[in-house]
C-alpha atoms as a PDB file:
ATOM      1  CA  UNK A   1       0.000   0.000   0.000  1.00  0.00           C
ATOM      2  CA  UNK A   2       1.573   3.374  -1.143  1.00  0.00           C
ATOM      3  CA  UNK A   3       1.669   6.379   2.160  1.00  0.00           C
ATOM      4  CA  UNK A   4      -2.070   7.930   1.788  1.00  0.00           C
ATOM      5  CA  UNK A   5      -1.307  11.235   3.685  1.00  0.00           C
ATOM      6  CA  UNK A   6      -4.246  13.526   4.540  1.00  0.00           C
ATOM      7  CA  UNK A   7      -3.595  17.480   4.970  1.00  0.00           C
ATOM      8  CA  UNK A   8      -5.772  18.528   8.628  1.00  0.00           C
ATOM      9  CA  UNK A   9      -5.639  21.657   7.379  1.00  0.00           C
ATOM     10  CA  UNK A  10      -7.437  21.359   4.682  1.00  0.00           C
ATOM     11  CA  UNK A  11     -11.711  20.940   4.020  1.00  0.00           C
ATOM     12  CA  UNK A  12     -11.415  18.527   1.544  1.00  0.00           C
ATOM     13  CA  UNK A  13      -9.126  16.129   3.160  1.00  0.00           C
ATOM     14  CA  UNK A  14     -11.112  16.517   6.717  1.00  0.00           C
ATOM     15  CA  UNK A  15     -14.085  15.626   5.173  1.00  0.00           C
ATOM     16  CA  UNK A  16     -12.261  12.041   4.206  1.00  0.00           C
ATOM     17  CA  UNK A  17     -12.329  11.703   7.622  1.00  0.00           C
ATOM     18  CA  UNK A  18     -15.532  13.147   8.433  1.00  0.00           C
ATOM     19  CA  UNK A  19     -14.419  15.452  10.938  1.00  0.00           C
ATOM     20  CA  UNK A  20     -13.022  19.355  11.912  1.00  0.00           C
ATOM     21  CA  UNK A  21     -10.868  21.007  14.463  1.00  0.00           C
ATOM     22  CA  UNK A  22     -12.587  22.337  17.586  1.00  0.00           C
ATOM     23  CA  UNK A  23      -9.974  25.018  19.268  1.00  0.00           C
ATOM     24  CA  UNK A  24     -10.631  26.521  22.835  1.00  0.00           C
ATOM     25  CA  UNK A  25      -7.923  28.683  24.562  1.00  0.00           C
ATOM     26  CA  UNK A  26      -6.820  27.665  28.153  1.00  0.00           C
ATOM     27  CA  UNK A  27      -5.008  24.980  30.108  1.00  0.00           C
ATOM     28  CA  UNK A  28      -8.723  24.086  31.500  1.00  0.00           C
ATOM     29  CA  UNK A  29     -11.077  26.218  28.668  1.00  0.00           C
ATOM     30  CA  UNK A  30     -13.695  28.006  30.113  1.00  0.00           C
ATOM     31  CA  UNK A  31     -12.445  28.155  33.347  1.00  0.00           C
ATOM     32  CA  UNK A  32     -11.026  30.957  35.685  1.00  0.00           C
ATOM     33  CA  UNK A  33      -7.510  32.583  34.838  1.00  0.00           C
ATOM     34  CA  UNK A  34      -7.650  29.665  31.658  1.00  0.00           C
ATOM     35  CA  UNK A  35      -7.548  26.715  34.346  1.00  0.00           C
ATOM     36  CA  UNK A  36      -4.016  27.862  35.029  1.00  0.00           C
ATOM     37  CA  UNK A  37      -3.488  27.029  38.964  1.00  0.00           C
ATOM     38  CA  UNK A  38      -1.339  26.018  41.145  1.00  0.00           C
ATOM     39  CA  UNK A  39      -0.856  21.961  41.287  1.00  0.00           C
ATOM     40  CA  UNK A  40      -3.160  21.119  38.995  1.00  0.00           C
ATOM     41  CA  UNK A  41      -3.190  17.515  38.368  1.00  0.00           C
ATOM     42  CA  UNK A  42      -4.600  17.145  35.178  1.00  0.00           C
ATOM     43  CA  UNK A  43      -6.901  18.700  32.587  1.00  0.00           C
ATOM     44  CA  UNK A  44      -9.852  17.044  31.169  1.00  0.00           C
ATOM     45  CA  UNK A  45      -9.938  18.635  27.928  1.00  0.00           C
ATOM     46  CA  UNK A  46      -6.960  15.988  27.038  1.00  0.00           C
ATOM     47  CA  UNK A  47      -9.353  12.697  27.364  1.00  0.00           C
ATOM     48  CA  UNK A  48     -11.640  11.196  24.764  1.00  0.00           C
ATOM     49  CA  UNK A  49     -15.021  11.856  26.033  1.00  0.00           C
ATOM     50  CA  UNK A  50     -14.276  15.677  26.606  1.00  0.00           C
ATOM     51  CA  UNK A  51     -17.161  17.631  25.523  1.00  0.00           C
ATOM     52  CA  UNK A  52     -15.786  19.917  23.334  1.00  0.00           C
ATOM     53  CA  UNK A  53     -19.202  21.122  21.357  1.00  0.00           C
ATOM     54  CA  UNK A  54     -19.200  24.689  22.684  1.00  0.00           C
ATOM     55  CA  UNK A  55     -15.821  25.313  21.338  1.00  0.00           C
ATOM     56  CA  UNK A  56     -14.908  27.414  17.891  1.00  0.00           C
ATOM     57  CA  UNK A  57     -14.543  25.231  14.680  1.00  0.00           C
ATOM     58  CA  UNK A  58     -11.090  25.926  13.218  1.00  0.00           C
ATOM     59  CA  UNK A  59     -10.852  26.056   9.659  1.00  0.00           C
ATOM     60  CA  UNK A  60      -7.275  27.259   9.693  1.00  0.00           C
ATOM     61  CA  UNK A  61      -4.657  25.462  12.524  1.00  0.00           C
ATOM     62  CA  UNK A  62      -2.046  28.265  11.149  1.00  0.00           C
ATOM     63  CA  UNK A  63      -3.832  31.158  12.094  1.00  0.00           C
ATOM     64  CA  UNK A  64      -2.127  32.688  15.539  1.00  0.00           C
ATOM     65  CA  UNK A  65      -4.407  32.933  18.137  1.00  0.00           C
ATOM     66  CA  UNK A  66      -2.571  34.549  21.128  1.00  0.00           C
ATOM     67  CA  UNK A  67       0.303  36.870  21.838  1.00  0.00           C
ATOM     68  CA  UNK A  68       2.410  36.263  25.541  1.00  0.00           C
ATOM     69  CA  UNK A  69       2.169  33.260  27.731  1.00  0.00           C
ATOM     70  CA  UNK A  70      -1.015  31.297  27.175  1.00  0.00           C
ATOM     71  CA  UNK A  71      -2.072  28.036  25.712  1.00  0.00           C
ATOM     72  CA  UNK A  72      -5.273  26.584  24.026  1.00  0.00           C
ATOM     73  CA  UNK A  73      -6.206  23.346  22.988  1.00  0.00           C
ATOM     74  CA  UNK A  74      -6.727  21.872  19.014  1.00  0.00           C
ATOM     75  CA  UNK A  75      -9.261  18.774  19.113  1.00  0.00           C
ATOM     76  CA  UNK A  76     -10.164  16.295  16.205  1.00  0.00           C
ATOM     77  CA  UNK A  77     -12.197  13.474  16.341  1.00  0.00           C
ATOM     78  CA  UNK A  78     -11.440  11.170  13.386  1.00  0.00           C
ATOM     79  CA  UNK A  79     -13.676   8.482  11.794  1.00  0.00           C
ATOM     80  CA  UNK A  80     -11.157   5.823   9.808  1.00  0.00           C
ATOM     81  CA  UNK A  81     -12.458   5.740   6.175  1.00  0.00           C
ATOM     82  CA  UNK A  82     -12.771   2.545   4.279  1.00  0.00           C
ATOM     83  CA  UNK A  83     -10.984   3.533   2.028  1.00  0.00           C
ATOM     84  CA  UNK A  84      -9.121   6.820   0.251  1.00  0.00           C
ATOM     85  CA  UNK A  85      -8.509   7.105  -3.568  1.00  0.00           C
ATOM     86  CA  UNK A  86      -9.749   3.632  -4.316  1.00  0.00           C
ATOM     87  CA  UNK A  87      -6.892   1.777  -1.617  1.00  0.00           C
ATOM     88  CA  UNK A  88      -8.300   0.012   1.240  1.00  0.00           C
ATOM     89  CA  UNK A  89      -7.089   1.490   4.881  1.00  0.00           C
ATOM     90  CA  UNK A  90      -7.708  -2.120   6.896  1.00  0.00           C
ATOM     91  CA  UNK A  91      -4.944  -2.679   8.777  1.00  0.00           C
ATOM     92  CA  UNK A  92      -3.032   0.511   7.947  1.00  0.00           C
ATOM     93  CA  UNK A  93      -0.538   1.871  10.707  1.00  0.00           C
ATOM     94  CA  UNK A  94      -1.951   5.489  11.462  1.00  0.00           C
ATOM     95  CA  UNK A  95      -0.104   8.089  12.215  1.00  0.00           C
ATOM     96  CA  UNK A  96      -0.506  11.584  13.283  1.00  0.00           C
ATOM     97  CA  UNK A  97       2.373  14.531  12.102  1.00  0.00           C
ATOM     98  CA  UNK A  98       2.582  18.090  13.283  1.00  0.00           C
ATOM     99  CA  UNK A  99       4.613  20.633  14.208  1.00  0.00           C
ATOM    100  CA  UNK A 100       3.148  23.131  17.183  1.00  0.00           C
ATOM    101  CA  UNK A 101       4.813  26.859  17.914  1.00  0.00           C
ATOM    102  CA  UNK A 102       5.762  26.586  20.348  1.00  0.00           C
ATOM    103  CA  UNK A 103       5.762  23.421  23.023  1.00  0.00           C
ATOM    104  CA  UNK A 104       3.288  20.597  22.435  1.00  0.00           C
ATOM    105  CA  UNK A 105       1.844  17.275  23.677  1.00  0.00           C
ATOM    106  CA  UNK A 106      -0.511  15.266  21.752  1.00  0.00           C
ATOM    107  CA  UNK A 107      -3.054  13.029  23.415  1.00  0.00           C
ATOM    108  CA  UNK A 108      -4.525  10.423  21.384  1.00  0.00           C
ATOM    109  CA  UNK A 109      -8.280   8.699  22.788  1.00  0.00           C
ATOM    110  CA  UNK A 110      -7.013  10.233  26.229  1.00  0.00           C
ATOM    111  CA  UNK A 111      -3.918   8.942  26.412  1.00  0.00           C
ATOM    112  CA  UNK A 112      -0.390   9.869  25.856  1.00  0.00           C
ATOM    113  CA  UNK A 113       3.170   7.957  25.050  1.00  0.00           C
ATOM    114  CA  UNK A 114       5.649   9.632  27.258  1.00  0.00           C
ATOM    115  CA  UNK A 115       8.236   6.783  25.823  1.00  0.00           C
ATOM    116  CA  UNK A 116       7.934   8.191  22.343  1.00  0.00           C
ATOM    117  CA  UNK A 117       8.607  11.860  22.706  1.00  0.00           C
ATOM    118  CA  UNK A 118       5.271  12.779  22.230  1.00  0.00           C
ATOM    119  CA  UNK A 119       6.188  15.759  24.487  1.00  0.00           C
ATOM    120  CA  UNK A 120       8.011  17.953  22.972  1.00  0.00           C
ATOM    121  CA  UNK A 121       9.105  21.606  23.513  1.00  0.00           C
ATOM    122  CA  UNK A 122       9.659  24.669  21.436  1.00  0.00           C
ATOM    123  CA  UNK A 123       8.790  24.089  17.523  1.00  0.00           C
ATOM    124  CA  UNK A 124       9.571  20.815  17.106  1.00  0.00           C
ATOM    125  CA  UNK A 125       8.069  17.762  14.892  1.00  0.00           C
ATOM    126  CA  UNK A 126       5.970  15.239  16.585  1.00  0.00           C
ATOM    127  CA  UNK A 127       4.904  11.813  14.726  1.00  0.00           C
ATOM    128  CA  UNK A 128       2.595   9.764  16.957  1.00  0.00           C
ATOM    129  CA  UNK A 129       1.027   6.581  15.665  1.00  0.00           C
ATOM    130  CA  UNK A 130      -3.143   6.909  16.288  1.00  0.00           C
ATOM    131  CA  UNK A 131      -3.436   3.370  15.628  1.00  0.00           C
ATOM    132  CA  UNK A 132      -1.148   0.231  14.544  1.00  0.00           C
ATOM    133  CA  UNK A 133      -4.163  -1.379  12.587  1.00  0.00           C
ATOM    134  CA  UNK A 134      -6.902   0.952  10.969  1.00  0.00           C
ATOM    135  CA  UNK A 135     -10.622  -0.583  11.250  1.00  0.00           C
ATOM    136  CA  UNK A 136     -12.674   1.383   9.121  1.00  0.00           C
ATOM    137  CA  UNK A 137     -15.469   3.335  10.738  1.00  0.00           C
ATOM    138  CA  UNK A 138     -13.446   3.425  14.354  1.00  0.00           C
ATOM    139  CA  UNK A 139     -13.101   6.870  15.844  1.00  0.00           C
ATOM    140  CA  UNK A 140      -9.760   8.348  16.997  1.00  0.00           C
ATOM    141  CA  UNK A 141      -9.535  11.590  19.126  1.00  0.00           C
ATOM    142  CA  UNK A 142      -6.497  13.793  18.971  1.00  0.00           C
ATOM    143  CA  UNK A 143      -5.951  16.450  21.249  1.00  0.00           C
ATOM    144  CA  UNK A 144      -3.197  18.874  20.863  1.00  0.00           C
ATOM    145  CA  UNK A 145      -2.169  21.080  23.699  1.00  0.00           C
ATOM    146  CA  UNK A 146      -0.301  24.007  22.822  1.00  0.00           C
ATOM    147  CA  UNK A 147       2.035  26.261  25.287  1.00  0.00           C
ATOM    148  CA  UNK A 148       3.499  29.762  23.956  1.00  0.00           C
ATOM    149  CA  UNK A 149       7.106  30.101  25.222  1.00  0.00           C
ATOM    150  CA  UNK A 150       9.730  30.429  26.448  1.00  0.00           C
ATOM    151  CA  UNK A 151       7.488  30.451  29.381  1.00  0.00           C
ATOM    152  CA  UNK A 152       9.080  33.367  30.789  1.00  0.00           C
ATOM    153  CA  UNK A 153       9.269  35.257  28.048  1.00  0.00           C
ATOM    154  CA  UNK A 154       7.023  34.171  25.522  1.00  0.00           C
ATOM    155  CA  UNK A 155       6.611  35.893  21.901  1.00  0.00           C
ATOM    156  CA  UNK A 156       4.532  35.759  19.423  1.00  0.00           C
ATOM    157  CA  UNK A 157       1.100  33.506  19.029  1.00  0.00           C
ATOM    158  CA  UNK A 158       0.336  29.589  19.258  1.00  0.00           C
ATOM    159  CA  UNK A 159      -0.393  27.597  16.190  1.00  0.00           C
ATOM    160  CA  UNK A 160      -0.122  24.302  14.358  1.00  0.00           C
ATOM    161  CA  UNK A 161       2.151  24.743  11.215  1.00  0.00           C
ATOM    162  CA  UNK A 162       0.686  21.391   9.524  1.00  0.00           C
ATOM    163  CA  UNK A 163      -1.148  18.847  10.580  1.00  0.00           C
ATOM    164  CA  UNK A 164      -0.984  15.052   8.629  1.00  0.00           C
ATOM    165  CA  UNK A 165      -3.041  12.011   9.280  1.00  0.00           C
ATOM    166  CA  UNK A 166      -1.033   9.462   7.296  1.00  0.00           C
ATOM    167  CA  UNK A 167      -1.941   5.810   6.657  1.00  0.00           C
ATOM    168  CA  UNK A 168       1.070   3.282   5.796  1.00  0.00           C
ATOM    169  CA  UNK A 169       1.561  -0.581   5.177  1.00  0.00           C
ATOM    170  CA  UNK A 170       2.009  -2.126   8.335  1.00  0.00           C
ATOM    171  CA  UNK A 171       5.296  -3.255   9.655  1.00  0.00           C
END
């Protein structure tokens, strides 16, 4: 099977997947000072379930939404296709790409990989398998936090430069 990559950013290639991005700013969106306090433990806009229905579609991941230390949260709920261009997806490895300005962690149905570097800081490319054998018609959730930085001196906005679903042979 030949790479089938789809570009996030784009309508055509999010409606393959039946799907757009929801974007919220805030550690904790909606809450007080942006859910930023002291020892929290967790956010629940990272898990699965998250009801993220009140928040903006995003047509555009590379429009800046901030300036100074903030950080907001880009959501997609993806429905595995049958098939794309005529080539069968069954058992495809899945794979999320992106690069996030500036620090990022992508959570994928809830959870994240801390062995694979799915943490990463300050503009760097993140690849993050979403599943290691597509079934058509299951649902994957990705959600992407995003941090401006340096954290004590942050400049300029947060954004997602590209974002790639990509479906490969397995192994």
């Amino acid at each position: 099977m030949p790479r089938i990559a789809l570009d996030l950013n784009k309508a055509e290639d999010r409606r393959e997947i039946k799907s757009e991005w929801r974007v919220a700013t805030g550690l904790v969106p909606g809450e007080p000072n942006e859910g930023l306090t002291a020892r929290l433990r967790a956010t629940p806009a990272r898990l699965a379930d998250y009801d993220d229905s009140g928040w903006k579609v995003c047509g555009n991941i590379r429009e800046s939404l901030s300036e100074g230390f903030t950080f907001a949260w880009y959501r997609i709920a993806i429905t595995v296709p049958e098939r794309i261009a005529a080539v069968p997806l069954a058992g495809s490895r899945v794979w999320f790409e992106t690069n996030i300005d500036n620090y990022g962690e992508i959570w994928i149905n809830g959870q994240i990989d801390r062995n694979t570097g799915v943490i990463v800081g300050l503009n760097a490319q993140h690849r993050v398998e979403v599943s290691g054998s597509a079934v058509p018609g299951a649902r994957h959730v990705i959600a992407c936090l995003v941090g401006n930085g340096p954290l004590a001196e942050p400049r300029g906005g947060i954004f997602m430069r590209y974002a790639t679903l990509a479906f490969e042979s397995p192994g």
